[in-house]
N, C-alpha and C. Protein backbone atom coordinates (compact mmCIF):
# COMPACT_ATOMS: atom_id res chain seq x y z
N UNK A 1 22.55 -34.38 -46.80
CA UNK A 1 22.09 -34.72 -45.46
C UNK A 1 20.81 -33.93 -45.17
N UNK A 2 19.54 -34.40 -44.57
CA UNK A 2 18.55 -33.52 -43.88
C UNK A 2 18.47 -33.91 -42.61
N UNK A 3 17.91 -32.28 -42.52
CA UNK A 3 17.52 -32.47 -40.80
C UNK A 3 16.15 -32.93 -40.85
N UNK A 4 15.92 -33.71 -39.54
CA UNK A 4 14.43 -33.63 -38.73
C UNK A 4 13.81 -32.43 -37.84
N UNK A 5 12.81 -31.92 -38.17
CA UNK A 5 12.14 -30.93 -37.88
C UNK A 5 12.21 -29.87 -38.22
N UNK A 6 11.62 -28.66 -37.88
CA UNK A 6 11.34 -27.48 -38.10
C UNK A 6 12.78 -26.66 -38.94
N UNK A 7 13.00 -26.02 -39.29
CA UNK A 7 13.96 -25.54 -39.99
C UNK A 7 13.47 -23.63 -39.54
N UNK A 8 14.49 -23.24 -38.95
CA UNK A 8 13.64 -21.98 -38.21
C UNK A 8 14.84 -20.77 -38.66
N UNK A 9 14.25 -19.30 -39.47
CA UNK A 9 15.75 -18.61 -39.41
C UNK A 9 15.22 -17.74 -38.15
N UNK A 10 16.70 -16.92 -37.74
CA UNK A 10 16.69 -16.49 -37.14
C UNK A 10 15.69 -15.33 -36.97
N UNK A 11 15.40 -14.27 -36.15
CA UNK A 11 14.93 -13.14 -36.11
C UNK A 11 15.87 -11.94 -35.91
N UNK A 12 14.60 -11.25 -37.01
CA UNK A 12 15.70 -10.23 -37.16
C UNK A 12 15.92 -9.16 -36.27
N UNK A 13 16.61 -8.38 -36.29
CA UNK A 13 17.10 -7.04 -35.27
C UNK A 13 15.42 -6.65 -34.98
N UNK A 14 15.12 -5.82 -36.23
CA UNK A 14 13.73 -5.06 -35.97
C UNK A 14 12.96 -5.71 -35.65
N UNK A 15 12.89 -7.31 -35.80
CA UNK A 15 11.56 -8.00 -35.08
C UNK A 15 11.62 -7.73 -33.49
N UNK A 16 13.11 -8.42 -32.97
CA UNK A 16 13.04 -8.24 -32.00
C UNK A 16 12.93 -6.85 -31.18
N UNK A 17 13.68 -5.92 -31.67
CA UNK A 17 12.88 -4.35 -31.09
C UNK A 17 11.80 -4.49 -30.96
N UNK A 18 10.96 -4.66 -32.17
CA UNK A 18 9.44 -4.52 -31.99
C UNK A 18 8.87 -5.50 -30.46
N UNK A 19 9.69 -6.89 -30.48
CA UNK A 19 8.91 -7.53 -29.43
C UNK A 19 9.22 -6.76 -28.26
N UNK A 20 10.05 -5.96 -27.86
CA UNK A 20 10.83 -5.57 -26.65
C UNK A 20 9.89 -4.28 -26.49
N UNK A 21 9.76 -3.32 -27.46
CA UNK A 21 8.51 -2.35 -27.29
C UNK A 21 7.36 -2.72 -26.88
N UNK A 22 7.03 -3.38 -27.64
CA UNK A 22 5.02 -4.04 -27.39
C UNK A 22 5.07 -4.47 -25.77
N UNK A 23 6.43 -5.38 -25.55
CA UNK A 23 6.60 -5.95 -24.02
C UNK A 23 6.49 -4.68 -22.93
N UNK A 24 7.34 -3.94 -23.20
CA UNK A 24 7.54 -2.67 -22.63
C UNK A 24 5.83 -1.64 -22.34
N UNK A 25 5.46 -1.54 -23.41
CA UNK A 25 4.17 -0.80 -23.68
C UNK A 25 3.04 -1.55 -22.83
N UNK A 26 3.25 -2.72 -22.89
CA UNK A 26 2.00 -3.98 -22.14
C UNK A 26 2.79 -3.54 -20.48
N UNK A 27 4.05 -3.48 -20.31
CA UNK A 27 4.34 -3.63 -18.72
C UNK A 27 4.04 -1.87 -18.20
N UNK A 28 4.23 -1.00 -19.17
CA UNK A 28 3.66 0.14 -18.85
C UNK A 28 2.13 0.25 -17.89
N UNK A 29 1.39 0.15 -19.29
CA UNK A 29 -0.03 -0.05 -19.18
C UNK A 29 -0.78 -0.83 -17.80
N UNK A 30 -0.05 -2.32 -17.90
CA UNK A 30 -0.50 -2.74 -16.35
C UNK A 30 -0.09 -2.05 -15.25
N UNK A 31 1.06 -1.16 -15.17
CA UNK A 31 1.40 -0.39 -14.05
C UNK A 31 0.36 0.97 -13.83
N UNK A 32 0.06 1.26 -14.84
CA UNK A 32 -0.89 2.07 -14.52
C UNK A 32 -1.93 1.94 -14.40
N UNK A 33 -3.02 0.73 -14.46
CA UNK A 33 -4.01 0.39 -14.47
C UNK A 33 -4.10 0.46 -12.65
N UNK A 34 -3.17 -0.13 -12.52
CA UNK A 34 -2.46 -0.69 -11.38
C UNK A 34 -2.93 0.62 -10.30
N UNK A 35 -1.81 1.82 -10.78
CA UNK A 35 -2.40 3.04 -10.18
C UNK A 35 -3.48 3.74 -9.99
N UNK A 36 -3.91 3.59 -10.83
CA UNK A 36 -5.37 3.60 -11.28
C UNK A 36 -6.60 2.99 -10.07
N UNK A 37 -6.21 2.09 -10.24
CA UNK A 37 -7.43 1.04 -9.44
C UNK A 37 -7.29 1.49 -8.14
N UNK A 38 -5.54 1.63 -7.84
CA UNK A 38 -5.83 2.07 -5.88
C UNK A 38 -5.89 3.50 -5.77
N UNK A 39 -5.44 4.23 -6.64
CA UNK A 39 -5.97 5.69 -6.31
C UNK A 39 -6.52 6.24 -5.27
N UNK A 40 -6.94 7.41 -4.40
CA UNK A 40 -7.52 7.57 -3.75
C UNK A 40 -8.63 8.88 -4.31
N UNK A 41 -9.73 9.47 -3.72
CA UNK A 41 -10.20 10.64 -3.57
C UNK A 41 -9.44 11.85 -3.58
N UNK A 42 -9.23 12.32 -4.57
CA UNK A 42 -8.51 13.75 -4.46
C UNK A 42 -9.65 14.33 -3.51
N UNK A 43 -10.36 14.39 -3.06
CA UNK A 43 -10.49 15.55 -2.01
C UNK A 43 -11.24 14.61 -0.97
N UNK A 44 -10.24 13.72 -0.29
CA UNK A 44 -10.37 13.50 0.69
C UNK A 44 -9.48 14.19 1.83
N UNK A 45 -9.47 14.49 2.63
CA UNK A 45 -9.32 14.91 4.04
C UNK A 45 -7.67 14.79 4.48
N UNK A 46 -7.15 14.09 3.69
CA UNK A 46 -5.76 13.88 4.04
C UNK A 46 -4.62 14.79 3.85
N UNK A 47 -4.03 14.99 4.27
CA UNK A 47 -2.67 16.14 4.11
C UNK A 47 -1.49 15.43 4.87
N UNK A 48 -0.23 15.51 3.87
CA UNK A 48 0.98 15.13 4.23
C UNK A 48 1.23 15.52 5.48
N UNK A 49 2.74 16.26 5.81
CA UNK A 49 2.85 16.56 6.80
C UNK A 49 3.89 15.73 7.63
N UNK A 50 4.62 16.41 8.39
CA UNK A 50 5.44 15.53 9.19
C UNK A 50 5.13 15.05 10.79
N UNK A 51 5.40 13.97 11.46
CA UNK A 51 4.71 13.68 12.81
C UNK A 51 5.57 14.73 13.40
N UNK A 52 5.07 14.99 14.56
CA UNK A 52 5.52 15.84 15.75
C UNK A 52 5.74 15.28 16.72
N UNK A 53 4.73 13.90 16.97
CA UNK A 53 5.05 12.76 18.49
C UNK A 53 5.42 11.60 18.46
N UNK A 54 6.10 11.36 19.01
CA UNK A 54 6.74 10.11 19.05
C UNK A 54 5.91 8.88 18.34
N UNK A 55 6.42 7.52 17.87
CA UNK A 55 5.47 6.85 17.61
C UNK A 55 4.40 6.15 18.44
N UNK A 56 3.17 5.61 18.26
CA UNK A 56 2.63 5.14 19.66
C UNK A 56 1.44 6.39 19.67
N UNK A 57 0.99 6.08 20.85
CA UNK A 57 -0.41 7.22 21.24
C UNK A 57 0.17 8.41 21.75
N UNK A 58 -0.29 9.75 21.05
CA UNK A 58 0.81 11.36 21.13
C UNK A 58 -0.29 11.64 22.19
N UNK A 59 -1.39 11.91 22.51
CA UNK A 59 -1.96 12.28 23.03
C UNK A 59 -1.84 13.95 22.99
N UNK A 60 -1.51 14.64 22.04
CA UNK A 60 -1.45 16.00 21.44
C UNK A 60 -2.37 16.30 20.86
N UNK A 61 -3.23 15.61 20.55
CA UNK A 61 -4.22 15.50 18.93
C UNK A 61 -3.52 15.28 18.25
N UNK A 62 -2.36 14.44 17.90
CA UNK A 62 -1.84 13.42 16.78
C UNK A 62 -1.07 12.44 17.17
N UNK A 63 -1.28 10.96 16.55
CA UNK A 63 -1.33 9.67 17.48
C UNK A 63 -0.01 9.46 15.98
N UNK A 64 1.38 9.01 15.68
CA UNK A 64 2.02 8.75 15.10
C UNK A 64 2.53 7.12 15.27
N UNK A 65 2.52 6.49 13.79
CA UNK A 65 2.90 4.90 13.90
C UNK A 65 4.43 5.29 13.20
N UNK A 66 5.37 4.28 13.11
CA UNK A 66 6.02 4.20 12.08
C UNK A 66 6.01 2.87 11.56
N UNK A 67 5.81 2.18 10.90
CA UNK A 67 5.57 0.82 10.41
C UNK A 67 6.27 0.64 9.33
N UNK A 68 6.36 -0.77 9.01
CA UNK A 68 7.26 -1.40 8.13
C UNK A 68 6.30 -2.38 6.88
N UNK A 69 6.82 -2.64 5.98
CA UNK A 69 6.08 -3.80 5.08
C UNK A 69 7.06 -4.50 4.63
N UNK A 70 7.05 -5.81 4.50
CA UNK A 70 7.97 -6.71 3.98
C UNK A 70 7.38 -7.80 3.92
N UNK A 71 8.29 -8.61 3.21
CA UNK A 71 7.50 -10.21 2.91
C UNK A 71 8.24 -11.36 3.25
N UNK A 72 9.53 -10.78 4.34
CA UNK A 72 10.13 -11.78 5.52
C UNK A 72 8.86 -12.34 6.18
N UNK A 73 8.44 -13.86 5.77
CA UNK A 73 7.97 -14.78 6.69
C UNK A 73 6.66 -14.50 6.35
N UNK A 74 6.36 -13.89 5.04
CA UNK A 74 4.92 -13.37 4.72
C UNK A 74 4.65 -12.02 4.69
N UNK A 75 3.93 -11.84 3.62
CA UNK A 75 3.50 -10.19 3.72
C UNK A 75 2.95 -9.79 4.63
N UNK A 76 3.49 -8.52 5.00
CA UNK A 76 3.44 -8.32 6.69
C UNK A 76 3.78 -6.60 6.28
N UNK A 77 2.64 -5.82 7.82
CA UNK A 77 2.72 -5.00 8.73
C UNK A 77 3.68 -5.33 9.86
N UNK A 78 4.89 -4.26 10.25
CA UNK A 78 5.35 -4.79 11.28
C UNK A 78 5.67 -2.97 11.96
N UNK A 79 5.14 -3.47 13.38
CA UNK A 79 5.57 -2.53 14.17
C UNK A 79 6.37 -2.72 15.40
N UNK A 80 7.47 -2.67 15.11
CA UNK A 80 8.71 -2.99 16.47
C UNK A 80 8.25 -5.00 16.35
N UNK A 81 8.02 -5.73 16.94
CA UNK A 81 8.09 -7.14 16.64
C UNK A 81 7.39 -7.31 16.23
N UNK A 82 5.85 -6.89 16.87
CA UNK A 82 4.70 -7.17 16.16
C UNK A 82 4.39 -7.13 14.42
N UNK A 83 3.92 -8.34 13.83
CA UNK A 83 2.97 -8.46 12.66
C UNK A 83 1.68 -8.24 12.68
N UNK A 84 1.18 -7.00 11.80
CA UNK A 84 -0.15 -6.66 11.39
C UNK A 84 -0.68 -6.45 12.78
N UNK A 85 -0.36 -5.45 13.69
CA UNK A 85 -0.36 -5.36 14.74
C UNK A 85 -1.70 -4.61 14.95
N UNK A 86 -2.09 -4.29 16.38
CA UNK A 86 -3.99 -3.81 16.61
C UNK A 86 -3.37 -2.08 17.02
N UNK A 87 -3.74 -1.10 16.29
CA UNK A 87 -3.35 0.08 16.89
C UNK A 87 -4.35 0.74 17.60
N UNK A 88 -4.28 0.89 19.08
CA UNK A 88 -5.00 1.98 19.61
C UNK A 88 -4.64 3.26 19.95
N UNK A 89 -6.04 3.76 19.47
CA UNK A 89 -6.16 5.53 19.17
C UNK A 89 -6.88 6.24 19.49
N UNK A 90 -6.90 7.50 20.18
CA UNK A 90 -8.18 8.25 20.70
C UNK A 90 -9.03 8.68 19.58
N UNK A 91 -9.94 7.96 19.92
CA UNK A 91 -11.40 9.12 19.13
C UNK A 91 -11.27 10.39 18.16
N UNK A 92 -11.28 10.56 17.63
CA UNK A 92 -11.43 11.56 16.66
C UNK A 92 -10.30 12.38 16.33
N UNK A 93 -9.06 11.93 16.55
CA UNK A 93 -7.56 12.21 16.65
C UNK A 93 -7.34 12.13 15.33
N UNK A 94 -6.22 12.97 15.23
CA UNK A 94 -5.20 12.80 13.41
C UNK A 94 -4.41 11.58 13.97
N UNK A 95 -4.66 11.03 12.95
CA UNK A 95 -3.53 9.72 12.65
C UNK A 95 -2.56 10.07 11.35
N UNK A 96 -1.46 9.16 11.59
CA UNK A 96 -0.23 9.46 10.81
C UNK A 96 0.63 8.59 10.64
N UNK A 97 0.24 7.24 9.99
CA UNK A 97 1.03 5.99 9.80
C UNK A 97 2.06 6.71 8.72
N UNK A 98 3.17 6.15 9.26
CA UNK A 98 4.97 6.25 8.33
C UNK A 98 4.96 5.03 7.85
N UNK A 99 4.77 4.47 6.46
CA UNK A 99 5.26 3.26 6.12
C UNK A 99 6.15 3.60 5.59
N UNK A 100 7.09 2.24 5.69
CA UNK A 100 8.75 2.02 5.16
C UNK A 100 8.31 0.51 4.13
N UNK A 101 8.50 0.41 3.26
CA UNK A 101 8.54 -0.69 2.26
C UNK A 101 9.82 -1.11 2.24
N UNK A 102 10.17 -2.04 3.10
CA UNK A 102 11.62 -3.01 2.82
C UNK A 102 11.47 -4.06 2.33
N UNK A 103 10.27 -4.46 1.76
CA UNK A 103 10.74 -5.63 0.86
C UNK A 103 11.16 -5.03 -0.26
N UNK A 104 10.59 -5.96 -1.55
CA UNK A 104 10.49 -5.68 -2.86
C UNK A 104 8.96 -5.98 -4.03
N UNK A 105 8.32 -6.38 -2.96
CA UNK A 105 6.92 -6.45 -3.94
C UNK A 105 6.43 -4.90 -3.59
N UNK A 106 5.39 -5.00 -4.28
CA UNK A 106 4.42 -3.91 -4.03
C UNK A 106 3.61 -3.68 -3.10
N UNK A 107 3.20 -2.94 -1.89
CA UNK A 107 2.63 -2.73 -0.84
C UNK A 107 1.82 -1.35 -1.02
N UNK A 108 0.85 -1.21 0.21
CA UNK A 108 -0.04 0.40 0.68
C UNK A 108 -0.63 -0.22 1.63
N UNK A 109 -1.81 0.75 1.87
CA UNK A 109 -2.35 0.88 3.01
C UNK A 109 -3.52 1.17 3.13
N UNK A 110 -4.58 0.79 3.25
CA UNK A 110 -6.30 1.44 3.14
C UNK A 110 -6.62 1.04 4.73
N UNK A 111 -7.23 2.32 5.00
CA UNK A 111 -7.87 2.27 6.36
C UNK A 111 -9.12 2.46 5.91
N UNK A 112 -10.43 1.34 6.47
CA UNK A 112 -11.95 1.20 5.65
C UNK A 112 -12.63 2.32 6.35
N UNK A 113 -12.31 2.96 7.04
CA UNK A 113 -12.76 4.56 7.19
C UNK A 113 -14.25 4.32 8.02
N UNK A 114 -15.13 5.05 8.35
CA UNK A 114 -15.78 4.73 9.67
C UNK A 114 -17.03 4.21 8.87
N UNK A 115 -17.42 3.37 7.83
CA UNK A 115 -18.38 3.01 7.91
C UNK A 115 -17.71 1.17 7.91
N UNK A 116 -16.57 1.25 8.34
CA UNK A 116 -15.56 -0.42 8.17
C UNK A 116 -15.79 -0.97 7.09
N UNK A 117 -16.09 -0.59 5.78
CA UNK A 117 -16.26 -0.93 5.07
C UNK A 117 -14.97 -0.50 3.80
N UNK A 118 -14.48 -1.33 2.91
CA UNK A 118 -13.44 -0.81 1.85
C UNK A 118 -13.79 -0.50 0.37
N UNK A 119 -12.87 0.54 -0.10
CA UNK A 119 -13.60 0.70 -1.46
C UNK A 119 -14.97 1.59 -1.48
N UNK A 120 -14.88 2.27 -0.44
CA UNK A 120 -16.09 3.60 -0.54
C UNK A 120 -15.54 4.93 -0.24
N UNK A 121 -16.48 5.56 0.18
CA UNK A 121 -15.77 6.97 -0.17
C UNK A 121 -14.98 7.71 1.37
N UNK A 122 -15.16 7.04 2.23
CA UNK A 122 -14.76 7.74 3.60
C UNK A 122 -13.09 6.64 3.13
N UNK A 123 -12.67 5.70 2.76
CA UNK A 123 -11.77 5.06 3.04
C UNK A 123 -10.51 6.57 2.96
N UNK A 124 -9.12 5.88 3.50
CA UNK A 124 -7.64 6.70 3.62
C UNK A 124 -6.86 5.54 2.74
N UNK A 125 -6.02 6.07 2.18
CA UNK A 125 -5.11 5.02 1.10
C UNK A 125 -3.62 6.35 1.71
N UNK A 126 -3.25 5.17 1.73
CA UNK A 126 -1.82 5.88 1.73
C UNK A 126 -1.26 6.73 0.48
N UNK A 127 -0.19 7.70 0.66
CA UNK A 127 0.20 8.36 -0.52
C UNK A 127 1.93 8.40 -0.58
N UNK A 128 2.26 7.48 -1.66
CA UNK A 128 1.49 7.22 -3.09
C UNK A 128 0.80 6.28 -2.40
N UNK A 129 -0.78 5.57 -3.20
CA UNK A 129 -1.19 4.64 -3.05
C UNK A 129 -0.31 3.34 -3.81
N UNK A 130 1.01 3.07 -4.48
CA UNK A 130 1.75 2.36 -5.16
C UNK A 130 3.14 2.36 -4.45
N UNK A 131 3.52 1.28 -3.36
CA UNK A 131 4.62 1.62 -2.42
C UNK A 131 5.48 0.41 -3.08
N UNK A 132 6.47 0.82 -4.07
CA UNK A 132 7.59 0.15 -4.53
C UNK A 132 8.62 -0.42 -3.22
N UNK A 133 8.76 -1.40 -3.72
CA UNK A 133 10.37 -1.69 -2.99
C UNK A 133 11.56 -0.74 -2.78
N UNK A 134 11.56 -0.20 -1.43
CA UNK A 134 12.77 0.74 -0.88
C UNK A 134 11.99 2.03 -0.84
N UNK A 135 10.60 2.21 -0.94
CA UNK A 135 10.02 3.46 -0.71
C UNK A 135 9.25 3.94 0.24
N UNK A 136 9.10 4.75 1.02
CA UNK A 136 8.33 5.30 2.13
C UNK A 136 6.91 5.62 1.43
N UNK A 137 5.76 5.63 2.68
CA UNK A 137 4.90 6.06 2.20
C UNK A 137 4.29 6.80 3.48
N UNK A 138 3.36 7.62 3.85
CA UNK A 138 2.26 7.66 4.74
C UNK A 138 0.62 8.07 4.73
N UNK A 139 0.02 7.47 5.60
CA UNK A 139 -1.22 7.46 5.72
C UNK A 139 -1.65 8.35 6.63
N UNK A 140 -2.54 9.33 6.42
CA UNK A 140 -3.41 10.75 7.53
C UNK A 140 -4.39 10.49 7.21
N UNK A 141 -5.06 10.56 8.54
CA UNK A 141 -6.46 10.06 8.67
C UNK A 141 -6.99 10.87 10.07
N UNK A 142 -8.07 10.73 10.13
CA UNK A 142 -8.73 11.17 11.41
C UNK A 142 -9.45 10.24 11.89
N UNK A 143 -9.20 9.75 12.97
CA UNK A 143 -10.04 8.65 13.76
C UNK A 143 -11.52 8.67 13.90
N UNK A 144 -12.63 7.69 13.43
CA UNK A 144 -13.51 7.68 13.65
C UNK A 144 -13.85 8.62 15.06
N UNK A 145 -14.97 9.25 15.29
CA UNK A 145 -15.43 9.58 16.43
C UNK A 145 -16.26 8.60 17.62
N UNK A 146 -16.86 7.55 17.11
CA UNK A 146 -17.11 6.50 17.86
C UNK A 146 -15.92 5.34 18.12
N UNK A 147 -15.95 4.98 19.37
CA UNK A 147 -15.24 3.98 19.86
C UNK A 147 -15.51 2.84 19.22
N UNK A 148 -14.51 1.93 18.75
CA UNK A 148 -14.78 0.86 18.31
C UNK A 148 -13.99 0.22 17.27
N UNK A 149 -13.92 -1.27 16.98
CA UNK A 149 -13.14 -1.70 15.80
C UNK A 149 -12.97 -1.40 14.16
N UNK A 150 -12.17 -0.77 13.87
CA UNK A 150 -12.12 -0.71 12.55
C UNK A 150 -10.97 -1.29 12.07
N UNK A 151 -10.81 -1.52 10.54
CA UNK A 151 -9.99 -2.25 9.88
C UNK A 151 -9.66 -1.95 8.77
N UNK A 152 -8.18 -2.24 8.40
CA UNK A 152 -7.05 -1.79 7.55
C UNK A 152 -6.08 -2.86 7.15
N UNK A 153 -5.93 -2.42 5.74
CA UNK A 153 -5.35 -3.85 5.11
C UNK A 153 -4.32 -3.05 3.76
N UNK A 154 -3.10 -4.23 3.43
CA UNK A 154 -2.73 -3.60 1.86
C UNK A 154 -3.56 -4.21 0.87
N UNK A 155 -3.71 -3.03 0.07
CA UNK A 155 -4.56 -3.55 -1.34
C UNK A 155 -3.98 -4.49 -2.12
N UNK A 156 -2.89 -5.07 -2.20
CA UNK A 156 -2.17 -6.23 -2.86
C UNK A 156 -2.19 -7.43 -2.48
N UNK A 157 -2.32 -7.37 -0.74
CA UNK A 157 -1.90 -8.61 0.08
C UNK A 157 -3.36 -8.37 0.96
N UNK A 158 -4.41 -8.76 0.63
CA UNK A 158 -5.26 -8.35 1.96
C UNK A 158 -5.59 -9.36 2.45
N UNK A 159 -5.49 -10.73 2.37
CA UNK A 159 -5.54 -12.20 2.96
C UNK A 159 -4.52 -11.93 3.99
N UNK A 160 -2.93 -11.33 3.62
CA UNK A 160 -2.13 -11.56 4.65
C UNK A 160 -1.84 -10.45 5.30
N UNK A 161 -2.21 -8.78 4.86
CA UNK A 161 -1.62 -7.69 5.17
C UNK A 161 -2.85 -7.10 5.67
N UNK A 162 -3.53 -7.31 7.34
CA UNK A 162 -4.79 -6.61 7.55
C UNK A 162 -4.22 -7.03 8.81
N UNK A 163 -4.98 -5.93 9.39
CA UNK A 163 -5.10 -5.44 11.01
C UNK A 163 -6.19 -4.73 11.46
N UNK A 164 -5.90 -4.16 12.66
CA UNK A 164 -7.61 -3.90 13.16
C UNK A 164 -6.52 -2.49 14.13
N UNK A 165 -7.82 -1.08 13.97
CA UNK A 165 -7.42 0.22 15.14
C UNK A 165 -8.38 0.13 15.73
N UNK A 166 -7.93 0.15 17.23
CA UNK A 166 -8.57 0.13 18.16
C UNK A 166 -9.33 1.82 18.37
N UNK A 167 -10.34 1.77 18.36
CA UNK A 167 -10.97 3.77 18.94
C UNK A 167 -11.61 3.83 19.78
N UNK A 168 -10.56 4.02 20.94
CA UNK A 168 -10.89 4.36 22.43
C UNK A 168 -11.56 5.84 22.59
């Protein structure tokens, strides 16, 4: 009796290890490229730290958010109902966004820093700049000194994950 078509043996143990390494080594590598690319300025201006005022405008000299990311209904900023909500902030104040990552994709945070522009050197990236599913992150920043619109987005989602701080 013959068959029609291909006649295929199996693979062996060590082939398949090998494919499962190389796979492994390739999903490495893009994760770090990954890190890589959003990185921030080691000596930018930012320092951890825990909030002291409530969320909302502290009016202490530190203005505290706590915010959310998820991808219920779209990748999304959420603060209390609001999506990708407008934060206003005094002038030249420490800022101190708390992100919470409850979805499961990958999320952060870049504030385009006072020239509104992203990807230069005044920008704030959250730390880590790589916010896994189920992980906290936060963002410290100091508010422009001029009044006026600036804008902040995640580096993954920035079609759907951008908002605007208000600097009163």
């Amino acid at each position: 009796m013959f068959w029609k078509g291909e006649l295929t043996t199996p693979m062996s143990s060590t082939s398949r290890k090998l494919q499962l390494l190389g796979l492994l080594i390739v999903s490495v590598l893009a994760l770090l490229i990954i890190a890589v690319a959003c990185g921030g300025d080691d000596d930018e201006e930012e320092n951890g730290g825990g909030a002291t005022t409530p969320a909302g405008n502290g009016g202490g000299g530190e203005t505290v958010f706590d915010m959310n990311m998820h991808e219920e209904g779209g990748n999304v900023f959420e603060l209390g109902d609001e999506k990708n909500p407008t934060l206003k902030v005094p002038a030249g104040e420490e800022i101190t966004i708390n992100l919470d990552n409850q979805g499961i994709a990958i999320h952060n945070m870049r504030f385009a820093g006072d020239d509104n522009e992203y990807n230069s050197d005044d920008d704030a990236v959250s730390e880590p700049a790589l916010v896994n599913g189920g992980q906290t992150a936060t963002l410290v920043f100091t508010a422009p000194s001029e009044a006026g619109t600036y804008v902040y987005q995640c580096d993954f989602h920035p079609t759907d994950m951008k908002g605007e701080i208000e600097v009163e």
